[in-house]
PDB file of N, CA and C in Angstrom:
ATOM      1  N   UNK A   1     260.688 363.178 -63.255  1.00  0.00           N
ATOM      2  CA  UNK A   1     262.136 363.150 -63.207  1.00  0.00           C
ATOM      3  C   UNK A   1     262.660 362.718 -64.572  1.00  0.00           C
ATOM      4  N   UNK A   2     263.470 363.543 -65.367  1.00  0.00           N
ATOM      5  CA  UNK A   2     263.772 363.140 -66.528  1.00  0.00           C
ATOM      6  C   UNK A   2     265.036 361.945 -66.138  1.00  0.00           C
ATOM      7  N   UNK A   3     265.002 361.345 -67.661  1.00  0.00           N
ATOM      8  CA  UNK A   3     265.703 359.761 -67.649  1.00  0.00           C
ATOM      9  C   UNK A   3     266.850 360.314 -67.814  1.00  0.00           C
ATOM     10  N   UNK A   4     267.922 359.715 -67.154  1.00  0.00           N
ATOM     11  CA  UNK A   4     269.607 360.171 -68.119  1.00  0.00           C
ATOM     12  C   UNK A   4     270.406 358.393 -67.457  1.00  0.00           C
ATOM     13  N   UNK A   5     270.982 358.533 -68.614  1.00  0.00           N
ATOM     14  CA  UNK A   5     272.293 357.431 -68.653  1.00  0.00           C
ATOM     15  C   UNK A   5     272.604 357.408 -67.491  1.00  0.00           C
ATOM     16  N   UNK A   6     273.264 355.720 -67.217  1.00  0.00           N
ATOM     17  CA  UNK A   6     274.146 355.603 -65.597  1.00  0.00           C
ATOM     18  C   UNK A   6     275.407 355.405 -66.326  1.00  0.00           C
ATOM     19  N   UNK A   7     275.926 356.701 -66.158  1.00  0.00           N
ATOM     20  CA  UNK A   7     277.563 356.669 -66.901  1.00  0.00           C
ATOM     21  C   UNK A   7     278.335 355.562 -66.071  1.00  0.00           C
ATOM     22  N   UNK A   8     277.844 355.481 -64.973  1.00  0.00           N
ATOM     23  CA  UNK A   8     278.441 354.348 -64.093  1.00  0.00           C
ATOM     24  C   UNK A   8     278.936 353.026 -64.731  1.00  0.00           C
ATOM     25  N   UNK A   9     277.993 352.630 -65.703  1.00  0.00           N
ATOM     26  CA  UNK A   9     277.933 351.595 -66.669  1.00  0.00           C
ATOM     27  C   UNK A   9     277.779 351.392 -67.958  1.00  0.00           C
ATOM     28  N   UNK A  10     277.668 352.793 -68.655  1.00  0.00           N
ATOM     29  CA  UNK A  10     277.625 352.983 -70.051  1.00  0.00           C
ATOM     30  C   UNK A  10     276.737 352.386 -70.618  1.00  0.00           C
ATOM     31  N   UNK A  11     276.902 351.635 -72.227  1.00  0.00           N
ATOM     32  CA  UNK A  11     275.865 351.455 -73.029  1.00  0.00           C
ATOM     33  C   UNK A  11     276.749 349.822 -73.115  1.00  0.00           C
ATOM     34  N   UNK A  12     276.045 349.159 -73.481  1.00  0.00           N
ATOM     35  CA  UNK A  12     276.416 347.790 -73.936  1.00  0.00           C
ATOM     36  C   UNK A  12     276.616 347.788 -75.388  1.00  0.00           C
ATOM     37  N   UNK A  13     276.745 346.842 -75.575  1.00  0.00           N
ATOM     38  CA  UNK A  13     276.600 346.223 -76.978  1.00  0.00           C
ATOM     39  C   UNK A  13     275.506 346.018 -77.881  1.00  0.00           C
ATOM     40  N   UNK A  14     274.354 345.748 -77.091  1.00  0.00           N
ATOM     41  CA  UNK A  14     273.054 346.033 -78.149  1.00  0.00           C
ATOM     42  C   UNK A  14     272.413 347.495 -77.352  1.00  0.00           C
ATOM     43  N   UNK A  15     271.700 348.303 -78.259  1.00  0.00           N
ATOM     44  CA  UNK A  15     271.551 349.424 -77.893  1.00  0.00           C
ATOM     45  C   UNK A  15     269.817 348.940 -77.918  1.00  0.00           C
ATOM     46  N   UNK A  16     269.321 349.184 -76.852  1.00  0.00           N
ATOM     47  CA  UNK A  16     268.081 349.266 -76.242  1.00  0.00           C
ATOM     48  C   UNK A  16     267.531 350.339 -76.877  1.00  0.00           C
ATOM     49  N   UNK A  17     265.444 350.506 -77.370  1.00  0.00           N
ATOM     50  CA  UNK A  17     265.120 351.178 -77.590  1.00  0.00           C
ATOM     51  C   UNK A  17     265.227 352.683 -76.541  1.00  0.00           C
ATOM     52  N   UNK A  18     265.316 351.997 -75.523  1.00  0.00           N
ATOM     53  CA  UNK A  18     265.393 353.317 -74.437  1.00  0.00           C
ATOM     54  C   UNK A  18     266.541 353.804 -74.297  1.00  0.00           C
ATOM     55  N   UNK A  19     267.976 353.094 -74.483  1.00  0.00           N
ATOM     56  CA  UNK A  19     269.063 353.770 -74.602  1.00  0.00           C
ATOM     57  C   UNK A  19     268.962 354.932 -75.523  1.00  0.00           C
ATOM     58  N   UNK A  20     268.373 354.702 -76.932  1.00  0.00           N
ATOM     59  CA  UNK A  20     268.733 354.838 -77.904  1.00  0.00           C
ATOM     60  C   UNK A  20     268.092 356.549 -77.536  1.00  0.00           C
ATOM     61  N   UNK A  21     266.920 356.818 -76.863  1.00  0.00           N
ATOM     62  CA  UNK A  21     265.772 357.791 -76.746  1.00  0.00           C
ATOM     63  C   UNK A  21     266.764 358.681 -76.138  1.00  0.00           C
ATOM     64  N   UNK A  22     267.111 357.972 -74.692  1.00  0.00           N
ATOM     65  CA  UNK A  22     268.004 359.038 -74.057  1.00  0.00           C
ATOM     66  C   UNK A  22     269.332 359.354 -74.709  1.00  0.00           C
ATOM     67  N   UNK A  23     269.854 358.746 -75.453  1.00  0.00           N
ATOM     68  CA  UNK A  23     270.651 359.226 -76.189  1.00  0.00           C
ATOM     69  C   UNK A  23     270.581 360.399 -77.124  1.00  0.00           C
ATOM     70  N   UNK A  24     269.528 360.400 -77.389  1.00  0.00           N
ATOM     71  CA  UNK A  24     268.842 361.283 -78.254  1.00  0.00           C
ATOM     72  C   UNK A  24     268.833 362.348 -77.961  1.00  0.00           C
ATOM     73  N   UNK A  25     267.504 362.627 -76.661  1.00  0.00           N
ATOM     74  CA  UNK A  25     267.626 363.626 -76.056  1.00  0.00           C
ATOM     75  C   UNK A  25     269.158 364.288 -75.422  1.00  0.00           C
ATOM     76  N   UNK A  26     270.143 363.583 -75.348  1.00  0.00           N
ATOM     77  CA  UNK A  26     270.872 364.000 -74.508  1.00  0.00           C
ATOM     78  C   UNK A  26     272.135 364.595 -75.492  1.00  0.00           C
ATOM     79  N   UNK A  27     272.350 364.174 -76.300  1.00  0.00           N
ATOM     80  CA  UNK A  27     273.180 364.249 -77.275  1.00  0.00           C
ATOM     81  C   UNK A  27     272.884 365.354 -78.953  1.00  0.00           C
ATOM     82  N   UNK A  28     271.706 365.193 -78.856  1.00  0.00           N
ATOM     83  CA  UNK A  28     271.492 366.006 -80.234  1.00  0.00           C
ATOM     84  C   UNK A  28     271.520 364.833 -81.548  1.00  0.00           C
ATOM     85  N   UNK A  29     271.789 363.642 -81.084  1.00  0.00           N
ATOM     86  CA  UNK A  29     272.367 363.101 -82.425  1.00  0.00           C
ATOM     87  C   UNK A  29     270.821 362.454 -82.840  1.00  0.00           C
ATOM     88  N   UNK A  30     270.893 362.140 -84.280  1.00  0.00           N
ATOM     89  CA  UNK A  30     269.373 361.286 -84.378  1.00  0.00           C
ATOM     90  C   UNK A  30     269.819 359.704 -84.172  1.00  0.00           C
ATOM     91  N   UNK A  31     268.817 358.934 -84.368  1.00  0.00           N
ATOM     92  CA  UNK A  31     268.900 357.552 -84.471  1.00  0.00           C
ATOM     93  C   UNK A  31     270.175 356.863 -84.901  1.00  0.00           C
ATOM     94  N   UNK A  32     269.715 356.965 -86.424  1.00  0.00           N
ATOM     95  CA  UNK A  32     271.273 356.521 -87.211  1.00  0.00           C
ATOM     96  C   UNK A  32     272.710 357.046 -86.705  1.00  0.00           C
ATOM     97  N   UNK A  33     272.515 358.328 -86.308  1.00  0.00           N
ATOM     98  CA  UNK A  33     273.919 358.461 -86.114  1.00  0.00           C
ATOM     99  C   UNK A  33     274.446 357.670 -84.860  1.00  0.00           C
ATOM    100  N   UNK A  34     273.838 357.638 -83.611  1.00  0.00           N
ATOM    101  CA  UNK A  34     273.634 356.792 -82.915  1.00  0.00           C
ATOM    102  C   UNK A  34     274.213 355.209 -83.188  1.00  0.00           C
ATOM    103  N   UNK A  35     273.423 354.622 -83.597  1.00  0.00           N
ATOM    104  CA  UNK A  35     273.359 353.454 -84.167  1.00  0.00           C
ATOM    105  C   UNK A  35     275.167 353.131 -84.794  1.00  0.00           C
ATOM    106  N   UNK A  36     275.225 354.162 -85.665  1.00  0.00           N
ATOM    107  CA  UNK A  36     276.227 353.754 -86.897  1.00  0.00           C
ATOM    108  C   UNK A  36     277.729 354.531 -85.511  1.00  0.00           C
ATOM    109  N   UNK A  37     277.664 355.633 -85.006  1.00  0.00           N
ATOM    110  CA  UNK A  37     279.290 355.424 -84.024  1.00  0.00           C
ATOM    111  C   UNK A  37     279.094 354.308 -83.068  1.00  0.00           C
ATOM    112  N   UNK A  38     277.697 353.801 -82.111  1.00  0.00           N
ATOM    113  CA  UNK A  38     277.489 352.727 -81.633  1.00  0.00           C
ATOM    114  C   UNK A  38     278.619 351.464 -82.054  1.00  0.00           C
ATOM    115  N   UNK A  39     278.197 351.487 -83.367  1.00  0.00           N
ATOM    116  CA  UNK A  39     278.934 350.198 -83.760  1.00  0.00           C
ATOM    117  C   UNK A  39     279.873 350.206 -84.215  1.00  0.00           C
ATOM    118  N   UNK A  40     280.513 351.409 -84.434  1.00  0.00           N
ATOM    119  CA  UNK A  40     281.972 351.727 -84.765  1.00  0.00           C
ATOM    120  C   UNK A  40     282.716 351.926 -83.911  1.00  0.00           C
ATOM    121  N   UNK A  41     282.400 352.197 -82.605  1.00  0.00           N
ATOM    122  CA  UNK A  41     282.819 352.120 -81.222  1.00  0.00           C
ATOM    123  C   UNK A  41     282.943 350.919 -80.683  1.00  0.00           C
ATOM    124  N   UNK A  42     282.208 350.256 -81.184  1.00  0.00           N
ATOM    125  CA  UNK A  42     282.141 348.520 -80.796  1.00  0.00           C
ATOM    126  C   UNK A  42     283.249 347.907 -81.584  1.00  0.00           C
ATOM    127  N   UNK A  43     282.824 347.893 -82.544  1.00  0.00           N
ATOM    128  CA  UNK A  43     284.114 347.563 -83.694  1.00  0.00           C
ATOM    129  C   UNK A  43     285.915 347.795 -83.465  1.00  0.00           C
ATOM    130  N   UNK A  44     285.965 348.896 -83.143  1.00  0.00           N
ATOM    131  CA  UNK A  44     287.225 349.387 -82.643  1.00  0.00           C
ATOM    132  C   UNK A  44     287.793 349.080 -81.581  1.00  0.00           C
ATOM    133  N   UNK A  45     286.691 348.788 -80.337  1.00  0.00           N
ATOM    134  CA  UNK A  45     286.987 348.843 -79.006  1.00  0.00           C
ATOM    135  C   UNK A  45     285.893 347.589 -78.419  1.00  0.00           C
ATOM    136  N   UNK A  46     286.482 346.262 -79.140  1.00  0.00           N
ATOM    137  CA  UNK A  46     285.759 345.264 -78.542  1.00  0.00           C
ATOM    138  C   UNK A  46     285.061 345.020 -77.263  1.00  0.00           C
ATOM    139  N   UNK A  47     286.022 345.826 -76.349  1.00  0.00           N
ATOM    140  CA  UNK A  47     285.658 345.061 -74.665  1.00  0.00           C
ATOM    141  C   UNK A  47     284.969 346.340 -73.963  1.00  0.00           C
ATOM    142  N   UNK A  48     284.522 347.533 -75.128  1.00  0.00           N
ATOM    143  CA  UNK A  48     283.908 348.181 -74.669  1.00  0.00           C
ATOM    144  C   UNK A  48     284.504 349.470 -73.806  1.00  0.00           C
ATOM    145  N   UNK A  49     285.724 349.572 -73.583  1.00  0.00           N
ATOM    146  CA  UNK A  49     286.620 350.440 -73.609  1.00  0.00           C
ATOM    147  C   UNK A  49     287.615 351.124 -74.197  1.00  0.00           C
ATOM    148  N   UNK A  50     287.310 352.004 -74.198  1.00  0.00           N
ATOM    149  CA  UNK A  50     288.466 353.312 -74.712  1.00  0.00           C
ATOM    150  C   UNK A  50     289.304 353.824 -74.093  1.00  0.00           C
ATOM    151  N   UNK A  51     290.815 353.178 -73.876  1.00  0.00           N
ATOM    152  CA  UNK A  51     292.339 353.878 -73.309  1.00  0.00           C
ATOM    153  C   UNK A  51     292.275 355.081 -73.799  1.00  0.00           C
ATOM    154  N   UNK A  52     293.106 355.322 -72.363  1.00  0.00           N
ATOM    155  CA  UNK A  52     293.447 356.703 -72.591  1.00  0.00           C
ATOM    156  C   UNK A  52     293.650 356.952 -73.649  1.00  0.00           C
ATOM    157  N   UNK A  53     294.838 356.471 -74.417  1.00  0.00           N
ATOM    158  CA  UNK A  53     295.533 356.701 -75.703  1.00  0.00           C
ATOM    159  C   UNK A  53     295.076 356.633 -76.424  1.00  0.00           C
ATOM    160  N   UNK A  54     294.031 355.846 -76.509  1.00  0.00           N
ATOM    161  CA  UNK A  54     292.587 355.585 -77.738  1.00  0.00           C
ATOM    162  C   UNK A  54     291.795 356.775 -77.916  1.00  0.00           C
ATOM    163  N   UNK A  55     291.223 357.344 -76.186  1.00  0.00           N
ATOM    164  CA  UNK A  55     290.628 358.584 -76.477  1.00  0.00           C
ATOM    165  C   UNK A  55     291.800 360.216 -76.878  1.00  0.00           C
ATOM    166  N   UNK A  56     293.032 359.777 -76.296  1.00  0.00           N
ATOM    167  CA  UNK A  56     293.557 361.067 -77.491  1.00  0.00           C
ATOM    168  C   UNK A  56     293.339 361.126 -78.978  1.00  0.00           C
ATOM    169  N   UNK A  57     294.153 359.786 -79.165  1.00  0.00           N
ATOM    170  CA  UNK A  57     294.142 359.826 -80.746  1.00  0.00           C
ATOM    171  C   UNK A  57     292.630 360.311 -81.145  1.00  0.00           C
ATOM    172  N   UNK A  58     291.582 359.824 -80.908  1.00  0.00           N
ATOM    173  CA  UNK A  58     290.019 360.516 -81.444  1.00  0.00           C
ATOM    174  C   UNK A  58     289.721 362.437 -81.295  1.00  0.00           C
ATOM    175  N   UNK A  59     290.617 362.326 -80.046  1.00  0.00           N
ATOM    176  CA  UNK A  59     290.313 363.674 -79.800  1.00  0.00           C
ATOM    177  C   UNK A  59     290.893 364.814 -80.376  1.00  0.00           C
ATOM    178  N   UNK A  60     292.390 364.381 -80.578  1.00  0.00           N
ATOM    179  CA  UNK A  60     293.212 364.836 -81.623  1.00  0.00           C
ATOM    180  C   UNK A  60     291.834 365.379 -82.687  1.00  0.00           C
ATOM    181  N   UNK A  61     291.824 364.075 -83.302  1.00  0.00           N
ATOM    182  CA  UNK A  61     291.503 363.852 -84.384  1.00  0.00           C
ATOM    183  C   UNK A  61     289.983 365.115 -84.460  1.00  0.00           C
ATOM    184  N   UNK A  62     289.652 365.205 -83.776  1.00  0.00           N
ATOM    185  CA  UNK A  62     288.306 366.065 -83.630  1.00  0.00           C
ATOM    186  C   UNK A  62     288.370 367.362 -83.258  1.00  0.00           C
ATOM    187  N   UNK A  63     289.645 367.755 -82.353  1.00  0.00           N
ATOM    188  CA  UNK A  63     289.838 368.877 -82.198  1.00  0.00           C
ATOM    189  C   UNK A  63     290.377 369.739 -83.566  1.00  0.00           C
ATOM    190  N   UNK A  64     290.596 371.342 -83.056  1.00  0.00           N
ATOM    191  CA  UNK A  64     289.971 372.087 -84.106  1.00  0.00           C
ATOM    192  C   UNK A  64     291.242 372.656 -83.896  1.00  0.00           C
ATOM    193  N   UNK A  65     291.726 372.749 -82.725  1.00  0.00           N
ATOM    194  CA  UNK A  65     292.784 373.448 -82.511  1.00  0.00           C
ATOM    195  C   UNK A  65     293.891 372.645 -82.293  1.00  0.00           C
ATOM    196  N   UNK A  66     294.512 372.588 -83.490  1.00  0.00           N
ATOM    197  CA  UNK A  66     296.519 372.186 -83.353  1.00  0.00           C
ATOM    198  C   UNK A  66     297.632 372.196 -82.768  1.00  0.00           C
ATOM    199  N   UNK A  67     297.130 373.894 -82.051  1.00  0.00           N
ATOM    200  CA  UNK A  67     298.430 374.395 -81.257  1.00  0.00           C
ATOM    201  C   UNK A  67     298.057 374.622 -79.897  1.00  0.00           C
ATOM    202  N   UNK A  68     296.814 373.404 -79.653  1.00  0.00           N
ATOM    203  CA  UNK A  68     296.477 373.227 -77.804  1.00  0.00           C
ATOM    204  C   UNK A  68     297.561 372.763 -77.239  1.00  0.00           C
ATOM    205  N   UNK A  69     298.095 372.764 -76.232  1.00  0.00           N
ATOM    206  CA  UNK A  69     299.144 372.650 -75.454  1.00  0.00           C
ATOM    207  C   UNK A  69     298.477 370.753 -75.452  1.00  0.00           C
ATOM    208  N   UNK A  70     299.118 369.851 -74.870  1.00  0.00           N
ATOM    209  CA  UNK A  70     299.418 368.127 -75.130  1.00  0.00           C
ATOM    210  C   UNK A  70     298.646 368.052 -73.529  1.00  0.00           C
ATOM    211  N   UNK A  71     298.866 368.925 -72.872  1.00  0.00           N
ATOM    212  CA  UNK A  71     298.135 368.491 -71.151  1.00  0.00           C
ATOM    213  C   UNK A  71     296.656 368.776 -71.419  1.00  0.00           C
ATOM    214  N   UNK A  72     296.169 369.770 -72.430  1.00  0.00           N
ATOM    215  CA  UNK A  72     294.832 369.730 -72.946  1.00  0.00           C
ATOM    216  C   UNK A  72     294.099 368.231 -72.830  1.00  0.00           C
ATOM    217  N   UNK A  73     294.800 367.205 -73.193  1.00  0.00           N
ATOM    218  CA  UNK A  73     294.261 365.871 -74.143  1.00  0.00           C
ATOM    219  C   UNK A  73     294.240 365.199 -72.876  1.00  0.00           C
ATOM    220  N   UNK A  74     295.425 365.180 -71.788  1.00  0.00           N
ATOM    221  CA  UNK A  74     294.725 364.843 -70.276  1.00  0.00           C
ATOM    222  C   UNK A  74     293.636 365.017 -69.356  1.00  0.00           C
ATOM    223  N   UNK A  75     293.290 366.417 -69.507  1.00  0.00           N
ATOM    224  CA  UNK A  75     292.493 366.652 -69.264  1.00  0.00           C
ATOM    225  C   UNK A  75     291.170 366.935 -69.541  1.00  0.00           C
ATOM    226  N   UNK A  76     290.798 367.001 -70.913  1.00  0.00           N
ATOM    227  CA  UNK A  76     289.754 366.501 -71.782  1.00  0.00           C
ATOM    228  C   UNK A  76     289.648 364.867 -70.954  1.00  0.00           C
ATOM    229  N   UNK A  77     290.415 364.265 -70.856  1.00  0.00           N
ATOM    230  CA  UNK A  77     290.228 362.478 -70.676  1.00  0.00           C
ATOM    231  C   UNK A  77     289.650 362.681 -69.176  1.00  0.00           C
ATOM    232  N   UNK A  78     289.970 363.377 -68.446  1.00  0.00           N
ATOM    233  CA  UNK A  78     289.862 363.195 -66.927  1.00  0.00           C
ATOM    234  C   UNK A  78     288.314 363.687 -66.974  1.00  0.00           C
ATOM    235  N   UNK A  79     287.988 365.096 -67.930  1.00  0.00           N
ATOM    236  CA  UNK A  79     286.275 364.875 -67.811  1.00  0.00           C
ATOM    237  C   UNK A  79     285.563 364.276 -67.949  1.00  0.00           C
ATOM    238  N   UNK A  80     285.924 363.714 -69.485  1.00  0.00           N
ATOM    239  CA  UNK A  80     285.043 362.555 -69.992  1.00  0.00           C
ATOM    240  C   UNK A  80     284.944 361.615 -69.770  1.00  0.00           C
ATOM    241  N   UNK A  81     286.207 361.196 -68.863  1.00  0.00           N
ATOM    242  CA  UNK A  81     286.359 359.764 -68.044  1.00  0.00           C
ATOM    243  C   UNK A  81     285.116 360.060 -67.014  1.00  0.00           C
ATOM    244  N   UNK A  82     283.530 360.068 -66.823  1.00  0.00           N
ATOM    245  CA  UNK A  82     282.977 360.196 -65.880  1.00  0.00           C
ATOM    246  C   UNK A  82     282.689 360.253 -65.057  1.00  0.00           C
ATOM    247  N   UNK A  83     283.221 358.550 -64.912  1.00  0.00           N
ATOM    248  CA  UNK A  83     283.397 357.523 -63.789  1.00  0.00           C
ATOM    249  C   UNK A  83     284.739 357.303 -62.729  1.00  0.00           C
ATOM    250  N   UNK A  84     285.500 357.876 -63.861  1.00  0.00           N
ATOM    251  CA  UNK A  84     286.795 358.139 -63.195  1.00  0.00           C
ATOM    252  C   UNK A  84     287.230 356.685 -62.911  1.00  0.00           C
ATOM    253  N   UNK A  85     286.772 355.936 -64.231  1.00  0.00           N
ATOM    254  CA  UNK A  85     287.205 353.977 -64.163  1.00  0.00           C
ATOM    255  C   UNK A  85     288.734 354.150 -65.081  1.00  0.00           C
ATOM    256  N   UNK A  86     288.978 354.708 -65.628  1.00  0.00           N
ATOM    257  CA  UNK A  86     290.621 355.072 -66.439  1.00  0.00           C
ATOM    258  C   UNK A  86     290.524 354.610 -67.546  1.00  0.00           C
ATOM    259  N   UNK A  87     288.888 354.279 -68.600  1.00  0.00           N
ATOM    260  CA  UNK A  87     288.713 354.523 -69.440  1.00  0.00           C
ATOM    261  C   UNK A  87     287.330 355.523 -69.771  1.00  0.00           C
ATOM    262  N   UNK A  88     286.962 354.958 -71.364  1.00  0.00           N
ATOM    263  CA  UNK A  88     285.789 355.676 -72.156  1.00  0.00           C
ATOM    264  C   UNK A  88     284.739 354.574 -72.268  1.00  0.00           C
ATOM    265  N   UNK A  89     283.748 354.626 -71.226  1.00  0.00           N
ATOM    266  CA  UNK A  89     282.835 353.764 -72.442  1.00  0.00           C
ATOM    267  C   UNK A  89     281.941 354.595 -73.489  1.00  0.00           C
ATOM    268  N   UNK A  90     280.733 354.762 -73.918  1.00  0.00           N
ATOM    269  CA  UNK A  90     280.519 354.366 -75.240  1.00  0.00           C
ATOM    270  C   UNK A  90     279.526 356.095 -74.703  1.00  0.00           C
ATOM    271  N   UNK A  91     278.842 355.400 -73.743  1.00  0.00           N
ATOM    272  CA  UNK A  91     278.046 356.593 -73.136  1.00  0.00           C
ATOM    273  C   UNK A  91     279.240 357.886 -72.791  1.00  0.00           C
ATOM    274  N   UNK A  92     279.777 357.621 -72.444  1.00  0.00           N
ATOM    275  CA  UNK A  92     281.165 358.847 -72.173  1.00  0.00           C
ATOM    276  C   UNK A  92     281.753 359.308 -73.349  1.00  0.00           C
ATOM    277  N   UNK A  93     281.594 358.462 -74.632  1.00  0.00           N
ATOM    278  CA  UNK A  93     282.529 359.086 -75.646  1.00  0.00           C
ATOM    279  C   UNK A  93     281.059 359.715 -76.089  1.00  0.00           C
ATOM    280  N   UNK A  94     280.109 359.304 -76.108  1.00  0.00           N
ATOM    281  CA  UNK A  94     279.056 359.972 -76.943  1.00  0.00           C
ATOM    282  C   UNK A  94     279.313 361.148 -76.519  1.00  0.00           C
ATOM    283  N   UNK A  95     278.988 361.293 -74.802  1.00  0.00           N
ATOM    284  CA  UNK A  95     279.008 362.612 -74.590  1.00  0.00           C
ATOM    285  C   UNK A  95     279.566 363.559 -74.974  1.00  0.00           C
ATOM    286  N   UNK A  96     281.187 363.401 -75.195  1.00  0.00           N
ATOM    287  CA  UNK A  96     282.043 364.047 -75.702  1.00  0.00           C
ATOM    288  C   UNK A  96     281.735 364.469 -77.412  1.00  0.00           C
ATOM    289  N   UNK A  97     281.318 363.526 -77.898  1.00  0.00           N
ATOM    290  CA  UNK A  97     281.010 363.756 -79.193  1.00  0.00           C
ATOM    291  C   UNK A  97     279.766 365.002 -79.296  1.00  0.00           C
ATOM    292  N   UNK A  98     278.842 364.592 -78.286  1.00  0.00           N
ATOM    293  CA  UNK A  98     277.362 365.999 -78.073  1.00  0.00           C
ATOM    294  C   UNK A  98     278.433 366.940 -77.317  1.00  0.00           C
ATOM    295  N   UNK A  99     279.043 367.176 -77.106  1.00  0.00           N
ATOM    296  CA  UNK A  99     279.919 368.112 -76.233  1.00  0.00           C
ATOM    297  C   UNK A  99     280.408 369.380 -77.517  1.00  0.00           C
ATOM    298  N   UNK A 100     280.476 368.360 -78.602  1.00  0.00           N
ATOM    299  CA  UNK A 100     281.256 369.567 -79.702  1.00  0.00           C
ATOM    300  C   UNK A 100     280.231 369.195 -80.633  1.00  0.00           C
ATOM    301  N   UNK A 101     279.004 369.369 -80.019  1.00  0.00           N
ATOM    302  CA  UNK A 101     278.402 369.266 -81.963  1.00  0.00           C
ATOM    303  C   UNK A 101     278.108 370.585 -82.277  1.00  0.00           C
ATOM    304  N   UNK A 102     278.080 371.451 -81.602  1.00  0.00           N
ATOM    305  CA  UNK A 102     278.024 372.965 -82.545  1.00  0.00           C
ATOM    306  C   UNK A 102     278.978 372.751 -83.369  1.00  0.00           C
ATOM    307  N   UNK A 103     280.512 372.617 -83.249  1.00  0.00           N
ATOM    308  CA  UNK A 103     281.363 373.139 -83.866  1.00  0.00           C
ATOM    309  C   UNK A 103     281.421 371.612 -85.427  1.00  0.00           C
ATOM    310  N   UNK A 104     280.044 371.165 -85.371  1.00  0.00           N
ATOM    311  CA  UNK A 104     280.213 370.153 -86.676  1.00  0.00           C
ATOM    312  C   UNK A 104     281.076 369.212 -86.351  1.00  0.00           C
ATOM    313  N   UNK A 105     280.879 368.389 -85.306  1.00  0.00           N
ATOM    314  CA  UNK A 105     281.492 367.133 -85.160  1.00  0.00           C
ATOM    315  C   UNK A 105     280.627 366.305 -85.491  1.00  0.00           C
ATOM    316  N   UNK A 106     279.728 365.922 -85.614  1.00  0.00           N
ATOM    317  CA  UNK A 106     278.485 365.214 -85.853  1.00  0.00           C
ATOM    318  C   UNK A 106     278.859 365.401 -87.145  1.00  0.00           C
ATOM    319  N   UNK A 107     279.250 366.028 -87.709  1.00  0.00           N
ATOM    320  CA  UNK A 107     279.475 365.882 -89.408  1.00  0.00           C
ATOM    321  C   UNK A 107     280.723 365.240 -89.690  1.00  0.00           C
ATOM    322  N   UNK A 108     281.773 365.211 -88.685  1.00  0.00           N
ATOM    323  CA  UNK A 108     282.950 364.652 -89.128  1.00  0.00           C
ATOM    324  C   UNK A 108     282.982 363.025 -88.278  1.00  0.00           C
ATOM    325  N   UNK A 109     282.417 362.892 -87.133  1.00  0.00           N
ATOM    326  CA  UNK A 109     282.540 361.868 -86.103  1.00  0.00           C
ATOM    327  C   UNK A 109     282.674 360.257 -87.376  1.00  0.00           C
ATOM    328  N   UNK A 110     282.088 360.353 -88.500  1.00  0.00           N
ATOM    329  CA  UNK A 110     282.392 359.293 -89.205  1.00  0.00           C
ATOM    330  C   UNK A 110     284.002 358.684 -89.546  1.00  0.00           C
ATOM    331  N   UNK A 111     284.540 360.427 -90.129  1.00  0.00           N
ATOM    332  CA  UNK A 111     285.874 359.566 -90.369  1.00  0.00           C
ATOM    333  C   UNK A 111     286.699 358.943 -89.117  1.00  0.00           C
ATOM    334  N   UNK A 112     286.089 359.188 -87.392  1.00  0.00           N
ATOM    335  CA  UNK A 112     287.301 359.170 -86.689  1.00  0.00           C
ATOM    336  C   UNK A 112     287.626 357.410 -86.567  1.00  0.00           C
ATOM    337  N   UNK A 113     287.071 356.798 -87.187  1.00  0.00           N
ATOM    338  CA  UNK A 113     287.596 355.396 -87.031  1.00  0.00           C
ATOM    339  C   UNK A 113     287.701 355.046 -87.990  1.00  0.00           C
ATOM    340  N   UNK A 114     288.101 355.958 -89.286  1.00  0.00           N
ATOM    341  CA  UNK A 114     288.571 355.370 -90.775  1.00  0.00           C
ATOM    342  C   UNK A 114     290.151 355.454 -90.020  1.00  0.00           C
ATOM    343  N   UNK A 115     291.162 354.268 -90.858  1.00  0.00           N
ATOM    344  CA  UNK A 115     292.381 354.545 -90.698  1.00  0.00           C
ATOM    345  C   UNK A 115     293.413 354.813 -91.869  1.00  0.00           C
TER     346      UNK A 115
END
């Protein structure tokens, strides 16, 4: 039975060697990248959640398309909200982040918490 995340409860604050694996597999991302939004996600979002409004502004910020209609950004939130708890944790935003890495988000995911 392969391993996957309990989105139920996301990722904590220290990232476990085994988090880190299934992350891996699940996401596309390597180690470091991992590691380095890990803690920029932490950084930003002390208590380990991401508001709604927190996950637009990122998503904005990542989307490709400008002239998506604004109910887009609701509903992007309502998928990625997993758990359907009325935020993002860390495991849920990753996902979203492996969600668009064809389109080179993994290349941009650094600036989204420059301000």
């Amino acid at each position: 039975m392969a391993e996957s995340l309990n989105m139920k409860h996301g990722i904590g604050q220290i990232l476990t060697e085994k988090d880190i694996e299934i992350l891996k597999k699940s996401s596309n991302l390597n180690e470091e990248e991992i590691r380095i939004t890990h803690a920029e996600f932490w950084e930003e979002f002390p208590d380990g959640k991401m508001s709604k409004e927190g996950f637009i502004k990122y998503y904005q910020l990542i989307s490709n398309d400008d002239q998506k209609p604004k109910e887009n950004d609701d509903n992007a939130f309502t998928v990625f909200d997993e758990n359907h708890d009325g935020v993002i944790d860390f495991a849920e935003f990753l996902f979203m982040l492996a969600c668009d890495y064809n389109s080179e988000l993994a290349r941009k995911y650094g600036h989204m918490f420059e301000t």
